[in-house]
Protein backbone atom coordinates (compact mmCIF):
# COMPACT_ATOMS: atom_id res chain seq x y z
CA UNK A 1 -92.35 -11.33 100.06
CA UNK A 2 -89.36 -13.61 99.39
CA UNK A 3 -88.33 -16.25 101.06
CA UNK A 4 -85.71 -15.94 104.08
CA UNK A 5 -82.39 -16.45 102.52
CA UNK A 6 -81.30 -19.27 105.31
CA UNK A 7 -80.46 -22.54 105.95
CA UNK A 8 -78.84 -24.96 108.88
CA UNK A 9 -76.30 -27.85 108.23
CA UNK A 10 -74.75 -30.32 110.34
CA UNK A 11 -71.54 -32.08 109.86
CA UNK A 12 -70.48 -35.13 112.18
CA UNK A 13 -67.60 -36.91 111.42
CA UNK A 14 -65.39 -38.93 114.05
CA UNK A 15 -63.02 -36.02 114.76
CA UNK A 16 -65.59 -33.24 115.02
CA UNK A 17 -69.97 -32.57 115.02
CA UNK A 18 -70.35 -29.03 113.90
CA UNK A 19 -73.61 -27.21 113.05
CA UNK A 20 -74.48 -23.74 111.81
CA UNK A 21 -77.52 -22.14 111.13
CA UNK A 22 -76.99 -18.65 109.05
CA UNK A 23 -79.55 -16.26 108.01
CA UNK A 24 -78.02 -13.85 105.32
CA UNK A 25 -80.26 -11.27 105.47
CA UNK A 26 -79.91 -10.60 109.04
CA UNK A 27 -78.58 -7.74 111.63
CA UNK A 28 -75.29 -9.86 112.96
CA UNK A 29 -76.61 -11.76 115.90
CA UNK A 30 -73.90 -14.33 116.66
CA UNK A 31 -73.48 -16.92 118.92
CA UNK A 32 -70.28 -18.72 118.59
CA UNK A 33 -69.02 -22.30 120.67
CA UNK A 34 -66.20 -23.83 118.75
CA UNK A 35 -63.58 -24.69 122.11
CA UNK A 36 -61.40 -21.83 120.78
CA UNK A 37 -62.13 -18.72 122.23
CA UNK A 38 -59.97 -16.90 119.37
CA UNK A 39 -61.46 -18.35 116.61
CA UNK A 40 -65.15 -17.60 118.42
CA UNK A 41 -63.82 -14.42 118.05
CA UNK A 42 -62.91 -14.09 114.36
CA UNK A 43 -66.40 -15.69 113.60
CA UNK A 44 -67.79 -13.07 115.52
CA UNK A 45 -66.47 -10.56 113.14
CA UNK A 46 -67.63 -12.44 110.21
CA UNK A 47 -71.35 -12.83 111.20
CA UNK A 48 -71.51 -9.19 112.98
CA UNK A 49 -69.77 -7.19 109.91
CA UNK A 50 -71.93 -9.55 107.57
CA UNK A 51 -74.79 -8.23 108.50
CA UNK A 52 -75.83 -12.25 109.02
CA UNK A 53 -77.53 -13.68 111.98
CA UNK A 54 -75.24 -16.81 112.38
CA UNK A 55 -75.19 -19.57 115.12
CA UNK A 56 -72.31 -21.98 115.11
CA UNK A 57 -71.56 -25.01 117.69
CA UNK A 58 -68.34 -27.06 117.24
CA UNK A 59 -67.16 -29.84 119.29
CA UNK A 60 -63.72 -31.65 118.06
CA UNK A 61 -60.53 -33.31 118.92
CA UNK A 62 -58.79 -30.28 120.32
CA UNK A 63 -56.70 -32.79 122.39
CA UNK A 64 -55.14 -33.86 118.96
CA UNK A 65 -55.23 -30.38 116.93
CA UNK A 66 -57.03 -27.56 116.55
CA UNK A 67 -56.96 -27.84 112.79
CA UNK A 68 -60.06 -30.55 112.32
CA UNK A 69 -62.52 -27.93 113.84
CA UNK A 70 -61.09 -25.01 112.20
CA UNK A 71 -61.48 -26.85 108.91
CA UNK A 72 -64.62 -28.46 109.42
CA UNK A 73 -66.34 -25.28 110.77
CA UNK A 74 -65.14 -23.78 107.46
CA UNK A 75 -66.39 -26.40 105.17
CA UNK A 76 -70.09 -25.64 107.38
CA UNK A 77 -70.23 -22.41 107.17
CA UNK A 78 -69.37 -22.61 103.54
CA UNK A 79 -72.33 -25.15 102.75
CA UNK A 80 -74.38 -22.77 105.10
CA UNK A 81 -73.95 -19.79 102.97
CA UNK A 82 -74.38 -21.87 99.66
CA UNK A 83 -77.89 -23.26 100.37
CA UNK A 84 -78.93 -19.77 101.69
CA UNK A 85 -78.01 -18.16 98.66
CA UNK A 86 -79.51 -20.31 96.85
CA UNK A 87 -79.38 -20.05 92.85
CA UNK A 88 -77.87 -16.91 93.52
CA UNK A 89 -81.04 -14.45 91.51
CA UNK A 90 -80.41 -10.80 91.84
CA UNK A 91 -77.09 -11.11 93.93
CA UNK A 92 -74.57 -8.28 93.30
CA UNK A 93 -71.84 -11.45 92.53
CA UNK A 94 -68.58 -9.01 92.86
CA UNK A 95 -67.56 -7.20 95.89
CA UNK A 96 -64.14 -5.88 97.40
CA UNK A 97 -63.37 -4.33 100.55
CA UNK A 98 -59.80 -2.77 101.87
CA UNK A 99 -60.16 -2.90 105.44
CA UNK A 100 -58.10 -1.00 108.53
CA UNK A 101 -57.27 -2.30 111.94
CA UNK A 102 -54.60 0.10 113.28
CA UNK A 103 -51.35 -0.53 111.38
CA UNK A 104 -52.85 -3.85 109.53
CA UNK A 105 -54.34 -3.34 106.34
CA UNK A 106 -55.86 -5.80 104.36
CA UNK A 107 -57.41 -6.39 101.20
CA UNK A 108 -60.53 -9.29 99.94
CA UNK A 109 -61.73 -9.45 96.47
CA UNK A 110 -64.56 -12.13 96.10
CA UNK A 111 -67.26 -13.75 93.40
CA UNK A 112 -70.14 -15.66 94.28
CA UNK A 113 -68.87 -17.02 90.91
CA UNK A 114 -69.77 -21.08 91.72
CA UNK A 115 -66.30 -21.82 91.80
CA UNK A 116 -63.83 -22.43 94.08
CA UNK A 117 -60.64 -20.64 94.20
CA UNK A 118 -58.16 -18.87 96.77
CA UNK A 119 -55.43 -16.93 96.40
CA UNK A 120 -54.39 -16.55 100.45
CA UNK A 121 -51.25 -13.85 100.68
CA UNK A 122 -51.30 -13.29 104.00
CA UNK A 123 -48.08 -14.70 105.44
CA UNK A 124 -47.47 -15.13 109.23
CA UNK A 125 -43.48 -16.92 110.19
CA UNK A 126 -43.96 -20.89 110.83
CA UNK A 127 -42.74 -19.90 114.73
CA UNK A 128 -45.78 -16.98 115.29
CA UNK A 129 -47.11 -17.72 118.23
CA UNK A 130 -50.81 -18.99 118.56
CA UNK A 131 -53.41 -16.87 120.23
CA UNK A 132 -55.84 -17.65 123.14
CA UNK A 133 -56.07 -20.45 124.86
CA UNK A 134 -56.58 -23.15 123.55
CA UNK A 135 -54.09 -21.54 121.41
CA UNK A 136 -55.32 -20.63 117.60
CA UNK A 137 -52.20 -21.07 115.12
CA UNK A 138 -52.62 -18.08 112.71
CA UNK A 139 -51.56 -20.52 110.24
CA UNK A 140 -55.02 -22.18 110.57
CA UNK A 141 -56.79 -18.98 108.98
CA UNK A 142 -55.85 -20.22 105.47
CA UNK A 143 -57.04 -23.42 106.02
CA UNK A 144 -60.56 -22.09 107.50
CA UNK A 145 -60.73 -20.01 104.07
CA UNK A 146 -60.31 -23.02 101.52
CA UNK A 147 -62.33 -25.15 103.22
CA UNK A 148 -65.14 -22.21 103.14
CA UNK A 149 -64.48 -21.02 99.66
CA UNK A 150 -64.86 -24.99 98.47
CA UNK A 151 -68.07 -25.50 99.98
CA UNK A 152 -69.42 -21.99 99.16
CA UNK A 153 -68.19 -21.94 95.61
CA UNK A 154 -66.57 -18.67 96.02
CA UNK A 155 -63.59 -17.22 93.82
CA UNK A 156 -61.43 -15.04 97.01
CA UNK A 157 -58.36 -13.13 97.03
CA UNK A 158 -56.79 -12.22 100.47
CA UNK A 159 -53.67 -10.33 100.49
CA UNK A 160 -51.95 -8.18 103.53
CA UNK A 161 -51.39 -4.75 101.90
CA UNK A 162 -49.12 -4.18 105.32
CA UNK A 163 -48.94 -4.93 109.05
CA UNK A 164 -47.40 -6.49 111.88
CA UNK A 165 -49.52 -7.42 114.91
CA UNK A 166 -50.82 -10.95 114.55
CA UNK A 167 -54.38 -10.11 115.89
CA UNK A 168 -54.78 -7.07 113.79
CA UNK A 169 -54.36 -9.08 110.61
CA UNK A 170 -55.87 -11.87 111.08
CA UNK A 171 -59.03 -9.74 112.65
CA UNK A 172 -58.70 -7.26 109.44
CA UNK A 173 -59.47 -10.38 107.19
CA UNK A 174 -62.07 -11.39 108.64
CA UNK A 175 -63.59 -8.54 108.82
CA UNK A 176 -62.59 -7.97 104.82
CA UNK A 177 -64.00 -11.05 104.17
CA UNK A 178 -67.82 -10.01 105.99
CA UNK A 179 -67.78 -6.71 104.40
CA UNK A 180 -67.34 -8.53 100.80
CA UNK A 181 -69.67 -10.45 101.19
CA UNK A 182 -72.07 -8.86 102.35
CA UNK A 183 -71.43 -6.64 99.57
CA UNK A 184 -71.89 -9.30 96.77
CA UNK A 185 -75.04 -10.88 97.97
CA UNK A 186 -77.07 -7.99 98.30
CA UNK A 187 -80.06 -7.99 96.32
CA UNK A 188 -79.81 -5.77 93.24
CA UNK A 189 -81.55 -7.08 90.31
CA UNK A 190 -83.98 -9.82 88.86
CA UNK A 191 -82.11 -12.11 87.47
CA UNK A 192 -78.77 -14.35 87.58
CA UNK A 193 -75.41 -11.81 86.72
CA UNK A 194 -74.27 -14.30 84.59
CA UNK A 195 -74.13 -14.59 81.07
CA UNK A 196 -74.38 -18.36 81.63
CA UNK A 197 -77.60 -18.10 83.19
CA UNK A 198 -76.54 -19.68 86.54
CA UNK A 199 -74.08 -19.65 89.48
């Protein structure tokens, strides 16, 4: 049998300590702390519709701005994923996933390609109000995404096919997002899709 695809990480810095263990090949046990109970929320999706067991705890300078945590829970869950995956052998490598939440429809398109790109189309007005409380600024999704597609080394396209309600399409991409990936690192073959010969 192979070895668990897993790992933990821990990042302190001076404006946040955030650590996640993630176990890809899981059944989407999650238990979320980050001091925003909207963004618990969203992670919820991503670990539940991943199909990964995932454990994250986040403390940061809320006080000052949500955006530290949001970032630096992105850039951990990104390294997470990375040392799980490992060297990547037998990984489907390309998934997409349309998803549906009532009128919001959105649309991911990932690689587990080793490099970092993403295109983020899914615009929300400067003056949308936050959600929760502590509020999350739907803004911040964006900046959770780059800092997880950097650390991952994942090539991601995001784009809003159509909707309106804030929670609905910000939920929708998250959800898009789990369902991709856990898409493209299902096992499927013996060796690394690549013609380079590595990820």
């Amino acid at each position: 049998m192979s070895d668990p695809r897993q790992a933990t990480v821990t990042r302190s810095t001076k404006e946040t300590e955030v650590t996640v263990t993630l176990v890809v090949d899981g059944t989407g046990q999650v238990a979320v702390s980050t001091g925003l109970p909207f963004f618990n929320h969203m992670l919820e999706q991503l670990g539940r519709h991943g199909g990964f067991d995932m454990a994250v705890e986040a403390k940061g300078d809320l006080e000052v701005d949500a955006h530290h945590s949001v970032e630096d829970v992105g850039i951990v869950i990104g390294q997470a994923l990375a040392e799980a995956l490992g060297p990547k052998v037998g990984v489907r490598r390309f998934a997409s996933a349309l998803i549906p939440l009532d009128e919001a429809l959105v649309e991911v398109v990932l690689d587990l390609s080793g490099r970092a790109f993403l295109a983020y189309e899914v615009p929300f007005a400067p003056d949308t109000p936050g959600l929760g409380s502590p509020p999350f600024d739907p803004q911040l999704a964006e900046e959770f995404w780059r800092a997880f597609v950097t650390a991952a080394g994942i090539t991601m396209h995001v784009g809003l096919r159509q909707g309106r309600n804030t929670h609905h399409v910000l939920e929708a991409s998250f959800k898009g997002v789990a369902r991709a990936l856990r898409d493209a690192a299902r096992m499927e073959g013996g060796g690394v899709p690549s013609t380079k010969g590595s990820l």
